[in-house]
N, C-alpha and C. Protein backbone atom coordinates (compact mmCIF):
# COMPACT_ATOMS: atom_id res chain seq x y z
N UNK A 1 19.36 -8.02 -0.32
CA UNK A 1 18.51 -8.93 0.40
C UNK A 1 19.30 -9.41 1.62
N UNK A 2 18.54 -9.22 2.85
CA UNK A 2 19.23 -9.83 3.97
C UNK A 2 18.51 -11.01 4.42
N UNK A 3 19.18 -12.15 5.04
CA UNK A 3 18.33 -13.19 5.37
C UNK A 3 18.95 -13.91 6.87
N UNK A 4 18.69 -14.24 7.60
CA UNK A 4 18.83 -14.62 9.01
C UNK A 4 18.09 -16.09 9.57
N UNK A 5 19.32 -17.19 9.17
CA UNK A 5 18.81 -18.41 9.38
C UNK A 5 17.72 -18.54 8.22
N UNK A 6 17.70 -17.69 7.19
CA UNK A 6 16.94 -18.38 5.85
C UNK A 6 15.81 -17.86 5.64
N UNK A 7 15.68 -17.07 6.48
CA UNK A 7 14.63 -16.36 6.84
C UNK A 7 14.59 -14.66 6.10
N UNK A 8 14.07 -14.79 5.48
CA UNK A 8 14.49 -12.90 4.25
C UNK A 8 13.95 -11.91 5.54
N UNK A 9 14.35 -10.90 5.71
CA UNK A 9 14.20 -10.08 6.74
C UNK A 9 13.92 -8.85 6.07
N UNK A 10 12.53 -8.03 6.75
CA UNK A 10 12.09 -6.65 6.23
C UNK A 10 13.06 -5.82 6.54
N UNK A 11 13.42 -5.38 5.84
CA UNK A 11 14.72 -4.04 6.32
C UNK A 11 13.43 -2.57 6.34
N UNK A 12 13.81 -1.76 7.00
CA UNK A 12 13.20 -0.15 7.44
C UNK A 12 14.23 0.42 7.11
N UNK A 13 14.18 1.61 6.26
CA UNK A 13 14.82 2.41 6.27
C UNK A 13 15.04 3.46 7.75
N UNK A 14 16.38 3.79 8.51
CA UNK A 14 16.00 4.49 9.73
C UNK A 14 16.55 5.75 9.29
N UNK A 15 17.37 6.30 8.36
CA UNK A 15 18.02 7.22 8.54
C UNK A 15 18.99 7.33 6.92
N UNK A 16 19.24 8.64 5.84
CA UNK A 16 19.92 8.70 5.37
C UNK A 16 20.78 9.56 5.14
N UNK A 17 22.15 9.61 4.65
CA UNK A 17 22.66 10.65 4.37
C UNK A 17 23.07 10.90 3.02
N UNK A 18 24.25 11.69 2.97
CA UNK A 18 24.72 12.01 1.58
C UNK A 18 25.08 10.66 0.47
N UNK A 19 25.69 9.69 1.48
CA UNK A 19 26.38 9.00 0.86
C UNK A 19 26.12 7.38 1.46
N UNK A 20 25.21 7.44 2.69
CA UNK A 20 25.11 6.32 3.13
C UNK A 20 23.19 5.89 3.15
N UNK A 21 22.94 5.00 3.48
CA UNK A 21 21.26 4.68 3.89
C UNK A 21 21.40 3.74 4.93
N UNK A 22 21.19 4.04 6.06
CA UNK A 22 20.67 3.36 7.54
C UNK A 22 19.82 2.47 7.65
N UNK A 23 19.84 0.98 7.22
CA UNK A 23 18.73 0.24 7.18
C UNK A 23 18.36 -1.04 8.76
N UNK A 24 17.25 -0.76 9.16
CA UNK A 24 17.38 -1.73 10.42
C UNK A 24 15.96 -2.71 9.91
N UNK A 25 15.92 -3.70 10.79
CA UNK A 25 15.04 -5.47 11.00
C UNK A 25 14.80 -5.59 12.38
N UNK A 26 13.66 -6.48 12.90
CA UNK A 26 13.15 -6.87 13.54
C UNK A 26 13.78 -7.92 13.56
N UNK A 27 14.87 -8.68 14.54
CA UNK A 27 15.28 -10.08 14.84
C UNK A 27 14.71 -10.42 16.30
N UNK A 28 13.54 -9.89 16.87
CA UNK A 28 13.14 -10.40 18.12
C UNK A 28 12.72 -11.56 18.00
N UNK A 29 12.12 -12.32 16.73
CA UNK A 29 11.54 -13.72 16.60
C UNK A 29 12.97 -14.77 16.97
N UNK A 30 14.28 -13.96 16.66
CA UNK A 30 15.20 -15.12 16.53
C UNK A 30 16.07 -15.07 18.01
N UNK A 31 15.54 -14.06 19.06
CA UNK A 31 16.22 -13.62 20.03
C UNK A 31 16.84 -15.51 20.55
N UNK A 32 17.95 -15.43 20.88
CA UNK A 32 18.97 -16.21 21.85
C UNK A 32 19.24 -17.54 21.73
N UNK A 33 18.97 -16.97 19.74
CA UNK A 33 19.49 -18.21 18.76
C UNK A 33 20.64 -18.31 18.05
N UNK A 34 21.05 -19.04 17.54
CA UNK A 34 22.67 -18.89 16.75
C UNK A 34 22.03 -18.94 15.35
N UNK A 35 22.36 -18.12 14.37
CA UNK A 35 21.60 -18.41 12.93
C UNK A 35 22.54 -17.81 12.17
N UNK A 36 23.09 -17.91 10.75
CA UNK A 36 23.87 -17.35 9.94
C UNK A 36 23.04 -16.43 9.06
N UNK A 37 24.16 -15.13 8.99
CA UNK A 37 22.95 -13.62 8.79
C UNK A 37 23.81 -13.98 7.05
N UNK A 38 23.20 -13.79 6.28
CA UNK A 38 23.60 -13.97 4.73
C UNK A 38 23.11 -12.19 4.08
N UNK A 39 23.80 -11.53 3.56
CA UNK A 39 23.53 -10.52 2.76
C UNK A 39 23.73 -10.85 0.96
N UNK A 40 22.66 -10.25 0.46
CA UNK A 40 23.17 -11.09 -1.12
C UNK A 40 22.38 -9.44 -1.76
N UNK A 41 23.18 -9.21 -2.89
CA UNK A 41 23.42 -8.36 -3.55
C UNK A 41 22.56 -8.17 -4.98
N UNK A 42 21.32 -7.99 -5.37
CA UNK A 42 20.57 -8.12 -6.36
C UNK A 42 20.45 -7.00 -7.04
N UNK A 43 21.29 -6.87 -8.31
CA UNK A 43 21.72 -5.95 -9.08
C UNK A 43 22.19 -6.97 -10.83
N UNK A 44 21.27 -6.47 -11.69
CA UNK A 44 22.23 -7.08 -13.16
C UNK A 44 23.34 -6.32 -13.41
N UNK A 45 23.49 -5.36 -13.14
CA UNK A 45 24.52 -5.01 -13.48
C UNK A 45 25.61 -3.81 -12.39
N UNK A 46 26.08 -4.66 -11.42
CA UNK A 46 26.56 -4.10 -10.08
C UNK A 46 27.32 -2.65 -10.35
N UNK A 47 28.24 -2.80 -11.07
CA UNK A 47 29.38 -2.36 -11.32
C UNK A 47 29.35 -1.51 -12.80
N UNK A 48 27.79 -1.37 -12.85
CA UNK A 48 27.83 -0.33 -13.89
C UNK A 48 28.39 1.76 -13.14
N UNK A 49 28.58 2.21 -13.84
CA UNK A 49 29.09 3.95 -13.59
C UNK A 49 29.98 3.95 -12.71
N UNK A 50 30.09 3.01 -12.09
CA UNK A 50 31.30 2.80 -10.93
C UNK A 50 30.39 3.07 -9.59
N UNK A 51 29.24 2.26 -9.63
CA UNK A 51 27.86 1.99 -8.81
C UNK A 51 28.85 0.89 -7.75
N UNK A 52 29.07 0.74 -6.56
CA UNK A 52 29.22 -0.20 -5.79
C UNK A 52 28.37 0.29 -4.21
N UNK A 53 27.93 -1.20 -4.11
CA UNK A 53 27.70 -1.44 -2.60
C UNK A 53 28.46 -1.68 -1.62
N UNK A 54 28.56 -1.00 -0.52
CA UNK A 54 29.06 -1.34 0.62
C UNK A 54 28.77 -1.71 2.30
N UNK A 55 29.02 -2.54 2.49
CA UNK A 55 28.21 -3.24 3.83
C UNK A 55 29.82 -2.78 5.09
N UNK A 56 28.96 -1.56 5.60
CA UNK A 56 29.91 -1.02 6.23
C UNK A 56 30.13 -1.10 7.99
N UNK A 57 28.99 -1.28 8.68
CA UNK A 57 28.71 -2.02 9.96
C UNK A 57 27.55 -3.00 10.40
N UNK A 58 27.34 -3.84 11.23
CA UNK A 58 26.24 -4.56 11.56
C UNK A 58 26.26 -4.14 12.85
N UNK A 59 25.32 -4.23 13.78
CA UNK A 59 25.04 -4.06 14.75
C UNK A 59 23.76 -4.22 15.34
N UNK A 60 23.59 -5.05 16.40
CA UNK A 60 22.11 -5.46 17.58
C UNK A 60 21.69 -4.67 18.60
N UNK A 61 21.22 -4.24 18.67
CA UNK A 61 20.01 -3.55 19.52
C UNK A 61 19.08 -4.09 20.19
N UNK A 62 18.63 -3.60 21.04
CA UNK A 62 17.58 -3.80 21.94
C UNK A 62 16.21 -3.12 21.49
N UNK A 63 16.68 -1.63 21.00
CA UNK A 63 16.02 -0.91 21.02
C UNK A 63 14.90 -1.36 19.49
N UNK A 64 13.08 -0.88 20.20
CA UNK A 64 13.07 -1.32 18.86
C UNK A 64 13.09 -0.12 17.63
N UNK A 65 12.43 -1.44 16.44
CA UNK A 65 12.90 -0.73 15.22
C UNK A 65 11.62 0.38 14.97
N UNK A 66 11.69 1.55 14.66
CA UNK A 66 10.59 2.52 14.62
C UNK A 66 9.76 1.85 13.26
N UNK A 67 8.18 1.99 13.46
CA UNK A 67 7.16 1.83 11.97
C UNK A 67 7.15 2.94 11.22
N UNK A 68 7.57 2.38 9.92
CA UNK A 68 7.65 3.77 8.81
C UNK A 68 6.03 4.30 8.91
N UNK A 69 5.75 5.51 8.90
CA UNK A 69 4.94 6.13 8.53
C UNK A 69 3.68 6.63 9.48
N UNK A 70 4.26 6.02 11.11
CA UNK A 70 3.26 6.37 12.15
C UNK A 70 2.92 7.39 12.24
N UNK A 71 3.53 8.16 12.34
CA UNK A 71 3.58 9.92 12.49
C UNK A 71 2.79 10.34 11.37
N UNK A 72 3.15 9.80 10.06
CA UNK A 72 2.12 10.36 9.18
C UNK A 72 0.80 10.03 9.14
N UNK A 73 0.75 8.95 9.35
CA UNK A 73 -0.69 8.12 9.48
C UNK A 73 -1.59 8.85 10.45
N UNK A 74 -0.95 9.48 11.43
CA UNK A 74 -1.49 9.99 12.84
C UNK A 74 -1.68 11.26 12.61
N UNK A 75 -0.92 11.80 11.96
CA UNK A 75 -1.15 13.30 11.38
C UNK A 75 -1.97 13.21 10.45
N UNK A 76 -2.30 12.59 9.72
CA UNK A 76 -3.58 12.34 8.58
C UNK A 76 -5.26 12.25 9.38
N UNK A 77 -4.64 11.53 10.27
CA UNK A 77 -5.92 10.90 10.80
C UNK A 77 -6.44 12.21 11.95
N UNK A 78 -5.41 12.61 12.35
CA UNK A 78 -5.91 14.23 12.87
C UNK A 78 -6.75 15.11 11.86
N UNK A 79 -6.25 15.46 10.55
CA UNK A 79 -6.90 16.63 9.77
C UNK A 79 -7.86 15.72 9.30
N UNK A 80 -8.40 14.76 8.88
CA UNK A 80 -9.46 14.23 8.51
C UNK A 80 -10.34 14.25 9.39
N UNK A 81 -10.42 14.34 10.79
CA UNK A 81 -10.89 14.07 12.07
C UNK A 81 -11.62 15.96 11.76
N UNK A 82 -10.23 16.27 11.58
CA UNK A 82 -10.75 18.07 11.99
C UNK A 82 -11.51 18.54 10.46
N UNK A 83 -11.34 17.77 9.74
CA UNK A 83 -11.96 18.14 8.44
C UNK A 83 -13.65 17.30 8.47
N UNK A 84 -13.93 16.62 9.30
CA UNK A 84 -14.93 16.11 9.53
C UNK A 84 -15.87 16.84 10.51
N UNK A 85 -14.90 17.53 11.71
CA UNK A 85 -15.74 18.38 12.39
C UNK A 85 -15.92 19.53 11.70
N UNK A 86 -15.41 20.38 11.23
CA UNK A 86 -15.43 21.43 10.87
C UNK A 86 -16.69 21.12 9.53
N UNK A 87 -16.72 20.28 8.62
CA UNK A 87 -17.78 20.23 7.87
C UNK A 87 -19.04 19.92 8.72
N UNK A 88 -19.00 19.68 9.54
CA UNK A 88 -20.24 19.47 10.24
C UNK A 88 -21.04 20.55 11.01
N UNK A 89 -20.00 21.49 11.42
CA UNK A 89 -20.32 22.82 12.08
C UNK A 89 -21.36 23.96 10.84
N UNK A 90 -21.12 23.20 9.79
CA UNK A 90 -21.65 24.46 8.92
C UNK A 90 -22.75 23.77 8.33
């Protein structure tokens, strides 16, 4: 759980790899404020199999954060579109 001035923040997944997961937030609401960023760790049992978390960089951007699933949504909404014409032709 990440939280920013107290505030729980949606994390997006942007990117994963073998061994890491790329998670980014929307902090434009808090732009050119001072707020303490808190990370807290929600797991019963952390340190089970030799399971650990690691918080390995932070970093701000400008750029924004991409919406999970636009591309799919948009590609759906294409073949339903074409699955609507095409039933209609016959």
């Amino acid at each position: 759980m990440v939280t920013l001035g107290g505030q729980q923040l949606s994390l997006t997944v942007l990117g994963s790899g073998a061994n890491y997961t790329l998670y980014g937030a929307d902090i434009q609401a808090m732009a050119g404020q001072t707020a303490e960023l808190d990370f807290t760790l929600l797991a019963q049992n952390p340190h089970v199999d030799n399971n650990y978390a690691f918080l390995d960089s932070i970093q701000f951007s400008n750029q924004p954060v991409p919406e999970p699933g636009v591309v799919g949504l948009w590609a759906l909404g294409a073949v339903l579109f074409g699955w609507r014409v095409v039933r209609r032709r016959r």
